[in-house]
Protein backbone atom coordinates (compact mmCIF):
# COMPACT_ATOMS: atom_id res chain seq x y z
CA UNK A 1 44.81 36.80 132.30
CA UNK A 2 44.11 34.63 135.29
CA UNK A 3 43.46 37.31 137.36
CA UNK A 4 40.44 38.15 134.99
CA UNK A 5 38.88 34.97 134.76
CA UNK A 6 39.07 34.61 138.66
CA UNK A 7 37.74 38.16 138.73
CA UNK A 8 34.72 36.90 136.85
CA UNK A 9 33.58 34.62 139.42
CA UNK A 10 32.92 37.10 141.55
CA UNK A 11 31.32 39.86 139.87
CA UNK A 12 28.77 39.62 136.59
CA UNK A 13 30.93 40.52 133.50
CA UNK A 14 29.59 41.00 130.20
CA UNK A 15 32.86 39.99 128.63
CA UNK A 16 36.62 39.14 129.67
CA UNK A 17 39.47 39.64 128.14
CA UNK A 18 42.20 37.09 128.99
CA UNK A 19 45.66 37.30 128.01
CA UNK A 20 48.32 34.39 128.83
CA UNK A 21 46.38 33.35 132.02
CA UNK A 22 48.83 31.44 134.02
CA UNK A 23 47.42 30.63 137.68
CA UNK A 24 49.44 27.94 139.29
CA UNK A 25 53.24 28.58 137.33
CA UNK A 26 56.67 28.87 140.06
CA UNK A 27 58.42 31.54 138.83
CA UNK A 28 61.36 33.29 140.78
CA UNK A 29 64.18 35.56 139.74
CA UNK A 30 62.76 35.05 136.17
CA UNK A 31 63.63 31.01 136.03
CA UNK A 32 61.24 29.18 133.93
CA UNK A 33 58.28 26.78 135.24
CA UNK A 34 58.71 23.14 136.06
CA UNK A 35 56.83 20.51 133.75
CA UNK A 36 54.82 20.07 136.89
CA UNK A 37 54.75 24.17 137.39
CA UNK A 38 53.00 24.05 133.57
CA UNK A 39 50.35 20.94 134.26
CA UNK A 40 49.46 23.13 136.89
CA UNK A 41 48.78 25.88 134.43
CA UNK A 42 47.12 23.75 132.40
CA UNK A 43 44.82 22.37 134.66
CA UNK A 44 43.92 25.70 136.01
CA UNK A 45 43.01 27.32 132.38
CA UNK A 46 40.79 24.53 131.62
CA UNK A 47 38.63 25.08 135.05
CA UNK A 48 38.58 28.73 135.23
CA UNK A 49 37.62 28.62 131.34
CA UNK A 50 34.75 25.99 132.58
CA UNK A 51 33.34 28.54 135.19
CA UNK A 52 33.48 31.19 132.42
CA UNK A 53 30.20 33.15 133.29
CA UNK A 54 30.71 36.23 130.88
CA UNK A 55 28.50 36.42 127.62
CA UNK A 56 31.71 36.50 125.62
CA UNK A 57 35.30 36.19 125.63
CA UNK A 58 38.51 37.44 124.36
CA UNK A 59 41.84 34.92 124.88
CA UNK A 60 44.89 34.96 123.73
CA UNK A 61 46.90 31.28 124.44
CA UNK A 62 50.64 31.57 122.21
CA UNK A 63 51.04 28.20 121.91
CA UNK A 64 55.42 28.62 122.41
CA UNK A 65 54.26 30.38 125.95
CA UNK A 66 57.85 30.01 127.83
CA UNK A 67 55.66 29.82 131.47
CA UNK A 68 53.55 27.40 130.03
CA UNK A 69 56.32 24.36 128.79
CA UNK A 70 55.51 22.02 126.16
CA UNK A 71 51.81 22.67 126.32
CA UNK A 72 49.08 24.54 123.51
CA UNK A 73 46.02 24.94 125.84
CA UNK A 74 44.21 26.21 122.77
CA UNK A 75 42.62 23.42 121.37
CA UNK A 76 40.87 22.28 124.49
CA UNK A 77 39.98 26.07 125.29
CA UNK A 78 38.69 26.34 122.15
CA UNK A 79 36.26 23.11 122.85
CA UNK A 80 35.45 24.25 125.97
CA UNK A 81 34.45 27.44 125.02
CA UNK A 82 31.98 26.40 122.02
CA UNK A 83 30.23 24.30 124.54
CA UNK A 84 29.08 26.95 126.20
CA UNK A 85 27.22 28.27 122.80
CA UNK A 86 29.34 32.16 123.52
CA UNK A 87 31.14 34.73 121.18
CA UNK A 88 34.35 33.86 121.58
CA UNK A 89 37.92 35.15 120.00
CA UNK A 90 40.38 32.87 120.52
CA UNK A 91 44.11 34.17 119.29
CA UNK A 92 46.46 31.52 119.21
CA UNK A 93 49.14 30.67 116.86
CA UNK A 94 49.08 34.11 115.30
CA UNK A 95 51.12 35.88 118.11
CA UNK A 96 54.42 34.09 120.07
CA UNK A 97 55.13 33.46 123.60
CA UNK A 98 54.18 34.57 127.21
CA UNK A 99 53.90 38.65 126.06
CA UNK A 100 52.19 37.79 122.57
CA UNK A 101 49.19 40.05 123.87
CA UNK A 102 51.54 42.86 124.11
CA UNK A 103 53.23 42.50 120.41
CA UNK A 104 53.11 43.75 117.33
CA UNK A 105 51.56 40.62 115.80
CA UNK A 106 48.55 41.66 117.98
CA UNK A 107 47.89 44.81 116.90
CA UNK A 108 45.20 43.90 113.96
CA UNK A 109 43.75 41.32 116.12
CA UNK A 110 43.04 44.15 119.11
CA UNK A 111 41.34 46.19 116.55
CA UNK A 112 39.25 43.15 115.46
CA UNK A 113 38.39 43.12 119.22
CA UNK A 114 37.11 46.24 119.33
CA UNK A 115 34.45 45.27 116.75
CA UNK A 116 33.83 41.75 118.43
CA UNK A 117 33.19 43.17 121.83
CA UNK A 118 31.12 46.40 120.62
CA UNK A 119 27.85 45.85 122.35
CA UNK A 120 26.14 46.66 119.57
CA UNK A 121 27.38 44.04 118.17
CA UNK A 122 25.89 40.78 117.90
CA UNK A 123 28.25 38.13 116.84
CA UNK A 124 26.97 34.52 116.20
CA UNK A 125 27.88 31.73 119.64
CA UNK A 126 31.08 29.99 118.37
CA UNK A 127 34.45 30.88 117.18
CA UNK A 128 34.98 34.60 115.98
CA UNK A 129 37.03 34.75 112.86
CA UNK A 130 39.28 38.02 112.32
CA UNK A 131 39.55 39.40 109.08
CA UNK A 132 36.62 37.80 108.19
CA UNK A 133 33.58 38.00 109.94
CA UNK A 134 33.89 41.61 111.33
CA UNK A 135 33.97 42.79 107.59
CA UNK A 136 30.70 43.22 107.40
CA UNK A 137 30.24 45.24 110.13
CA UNK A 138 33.30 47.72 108.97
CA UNK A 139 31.49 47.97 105.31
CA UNK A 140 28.69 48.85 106.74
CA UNK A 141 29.90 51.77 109.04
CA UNK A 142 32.66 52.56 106.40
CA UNK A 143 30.08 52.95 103.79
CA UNK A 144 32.04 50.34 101.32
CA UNK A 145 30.20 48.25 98.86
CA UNK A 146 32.21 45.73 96.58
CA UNK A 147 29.36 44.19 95.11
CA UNK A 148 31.13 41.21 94.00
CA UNK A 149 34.65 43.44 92.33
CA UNK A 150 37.93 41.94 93.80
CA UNK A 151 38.22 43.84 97.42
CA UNK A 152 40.80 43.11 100.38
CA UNK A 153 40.46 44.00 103.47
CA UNK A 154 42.96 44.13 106.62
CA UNK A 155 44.73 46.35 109.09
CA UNK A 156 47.96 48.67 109.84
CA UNK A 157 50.48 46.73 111.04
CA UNK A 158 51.39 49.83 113.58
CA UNK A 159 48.20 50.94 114.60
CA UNK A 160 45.13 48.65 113.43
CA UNK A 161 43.67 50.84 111.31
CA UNK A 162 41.11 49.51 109.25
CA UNK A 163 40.98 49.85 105.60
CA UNK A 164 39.84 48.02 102.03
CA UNK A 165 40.25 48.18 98.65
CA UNK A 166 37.47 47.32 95.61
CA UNK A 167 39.05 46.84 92.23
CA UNK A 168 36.64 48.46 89.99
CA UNK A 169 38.89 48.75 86.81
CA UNK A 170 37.00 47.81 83.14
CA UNK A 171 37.67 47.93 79.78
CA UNK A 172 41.38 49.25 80.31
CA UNK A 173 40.76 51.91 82.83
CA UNK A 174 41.95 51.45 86.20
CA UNK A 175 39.43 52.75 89.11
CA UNK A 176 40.01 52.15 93.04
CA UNK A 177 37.26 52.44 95.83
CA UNK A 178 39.63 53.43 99.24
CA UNK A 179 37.49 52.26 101.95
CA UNK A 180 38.61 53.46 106.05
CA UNK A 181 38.36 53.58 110.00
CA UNK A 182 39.10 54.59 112.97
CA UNK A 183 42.28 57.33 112.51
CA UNK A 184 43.59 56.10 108.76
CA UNK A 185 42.56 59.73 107.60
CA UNK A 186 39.98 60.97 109.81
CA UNK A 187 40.29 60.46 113.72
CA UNK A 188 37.59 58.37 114.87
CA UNK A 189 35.53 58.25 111.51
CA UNK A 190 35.50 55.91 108.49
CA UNK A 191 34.68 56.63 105.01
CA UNK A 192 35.19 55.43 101.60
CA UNK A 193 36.97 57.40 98.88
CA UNK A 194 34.99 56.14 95.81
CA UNK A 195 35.82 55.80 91.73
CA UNK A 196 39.69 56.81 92.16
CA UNK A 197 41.57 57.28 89.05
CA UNK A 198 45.20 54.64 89.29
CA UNK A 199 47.35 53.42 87.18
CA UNK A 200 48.23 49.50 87.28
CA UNK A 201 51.82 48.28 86.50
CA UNK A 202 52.04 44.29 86.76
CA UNK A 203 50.17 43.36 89.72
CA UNK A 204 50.67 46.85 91.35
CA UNK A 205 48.26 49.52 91.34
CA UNK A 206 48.49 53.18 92.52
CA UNK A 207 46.40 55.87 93.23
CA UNK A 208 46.17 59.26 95.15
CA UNK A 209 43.46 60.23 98.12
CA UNK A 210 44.58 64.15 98.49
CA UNK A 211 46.86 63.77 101.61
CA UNK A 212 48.33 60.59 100.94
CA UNK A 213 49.53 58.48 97.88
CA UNK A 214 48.57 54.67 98.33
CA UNK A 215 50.05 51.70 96.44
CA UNK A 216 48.38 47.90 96.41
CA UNK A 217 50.68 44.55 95.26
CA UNK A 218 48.04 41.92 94.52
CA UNK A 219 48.92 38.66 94.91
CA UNK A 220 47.01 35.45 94.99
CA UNK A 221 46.09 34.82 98.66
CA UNK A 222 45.90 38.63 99.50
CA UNK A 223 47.55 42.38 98.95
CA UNK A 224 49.74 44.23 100.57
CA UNK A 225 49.16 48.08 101.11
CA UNK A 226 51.72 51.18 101.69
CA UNK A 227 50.15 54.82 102.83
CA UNK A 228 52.40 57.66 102.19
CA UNK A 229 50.95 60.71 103.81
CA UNK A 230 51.91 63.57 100.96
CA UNK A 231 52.99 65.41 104.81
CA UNK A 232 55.80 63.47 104.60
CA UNK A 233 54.50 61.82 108.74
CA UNK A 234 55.30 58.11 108.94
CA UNK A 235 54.23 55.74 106.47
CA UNK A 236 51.71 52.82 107.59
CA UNK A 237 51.53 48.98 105.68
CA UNK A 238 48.64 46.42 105.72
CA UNK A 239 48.27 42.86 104.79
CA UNK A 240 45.16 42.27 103.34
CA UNK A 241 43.17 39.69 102.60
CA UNK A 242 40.24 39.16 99.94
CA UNK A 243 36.72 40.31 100.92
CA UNK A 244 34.97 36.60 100.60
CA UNK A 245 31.20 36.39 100.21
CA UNK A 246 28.95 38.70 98.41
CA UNK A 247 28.22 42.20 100.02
């Protein structure tokens, strides 16, 4: 991560990607940092974030970072950052310690990256919000429209696939719209899989997409999905949240 901040002082980058920078820590044989080893850090991640000269910015800063001790350089990153009026994501408390970049809890938020960083893209100066403000952008290539019907959206927890759900049961009858990208069920596509038939039991509803059989759990503050390929190939879940705003 350090490495690619200093790297963009020196060359003109349209965007870096910064994971765990830690310029300045004393690490041997593995031992931890000194308090003074992790001021250092500190110190260092606020100036090279200051001389940020790329047009946006991807960082990842787990606040339980064992080479940074005792320190969340987050907040302050975060400040300095939307001063300089840039896209910026910022992941933070959603993955844990030095390797969060590399985890699993990372996955959907590499995927949301993808989107963020597309130069085709044109996301607003500020903080970038996954799960939330790239939704747009994946209705509009997936071809999804919940036109105000319940709808979650979210990720694969193993792979980042994107994918969405619209409620549009009535009058007894239970109907899904599947919504997809990027490798769910066709590699490097998206499409939606409109007016399924399902049947609803509680909170749980259930429905069929040719090659795979899906189920959805709503709950209040989102909905968890389960893919079962009918080709009996590994499974994939999502947490998903609701689709806010009108689209």
């Amino acid at each position: 991560g350090a490495i690619a901040l200093r790297a963009d002082d020196d060359f003109p980058a349209y965007a870096v990607i910064a994971m765990a920078p830690s310029i300045g820590q004393e690490v041997m044989a593995g031992r931890a940092p000194t308090d003074r080893s992790s001021s250092s850090i500190e110190h260092n991640t606020y100036t090279q974030v200051e001389d940020l000269k790329a047009s946006r910015a991807v960082l990842v800063l787990a606040p339980d970072d064992e080479l940074a001790l005792n320190i969340d350089r987050a907040p302050h990153v975060r400040e300095l950052l939307a001063a300089k009026s840039i896209p910026f994501l910022l992941v933070d408390r959603q993955v844990h310690g030095h390797g969060g970049g590399y985890s699993a809890e990372f996955i959907p938020y590499g995927e949301c990256a993808t989107w963020f960083l597309d130069p085709d893209r044109s996301p607003k100066p500020g903080d970038f919000h996954c799960y939330r403000d790239e939704v747009g952008w994946f209705l509009a290539r997936s071809g999804l429209k919940p036109g105000g019907a319940p709808a979650w959206f979210g990720y694969t927890a193993s792979g980042g696939e994107e994918v969405a759900v619209v409620d549009r049961s009535a009058g007894g009858v239970a109907k899904i719209d599947f919504g997809w990208c990027d490798g769910l069920v066709g590699k490097g596509k998206c499409g939606v899989n409109p007016n399924l038939s399902a049947t609803r039991t509680g909170d749980v509803l259930r429905f069929s997409i040719g090659i795979a059989e899906v189920s959805v759990t709503v709950a209040a503050d989102g909905a968890d999905l389960t893919f079962t390929p009918l080709n009996k190939t590994k499974s994939a879940e999502a947490k998903l949240v609701p689709i806010a705003g009108s689209f």
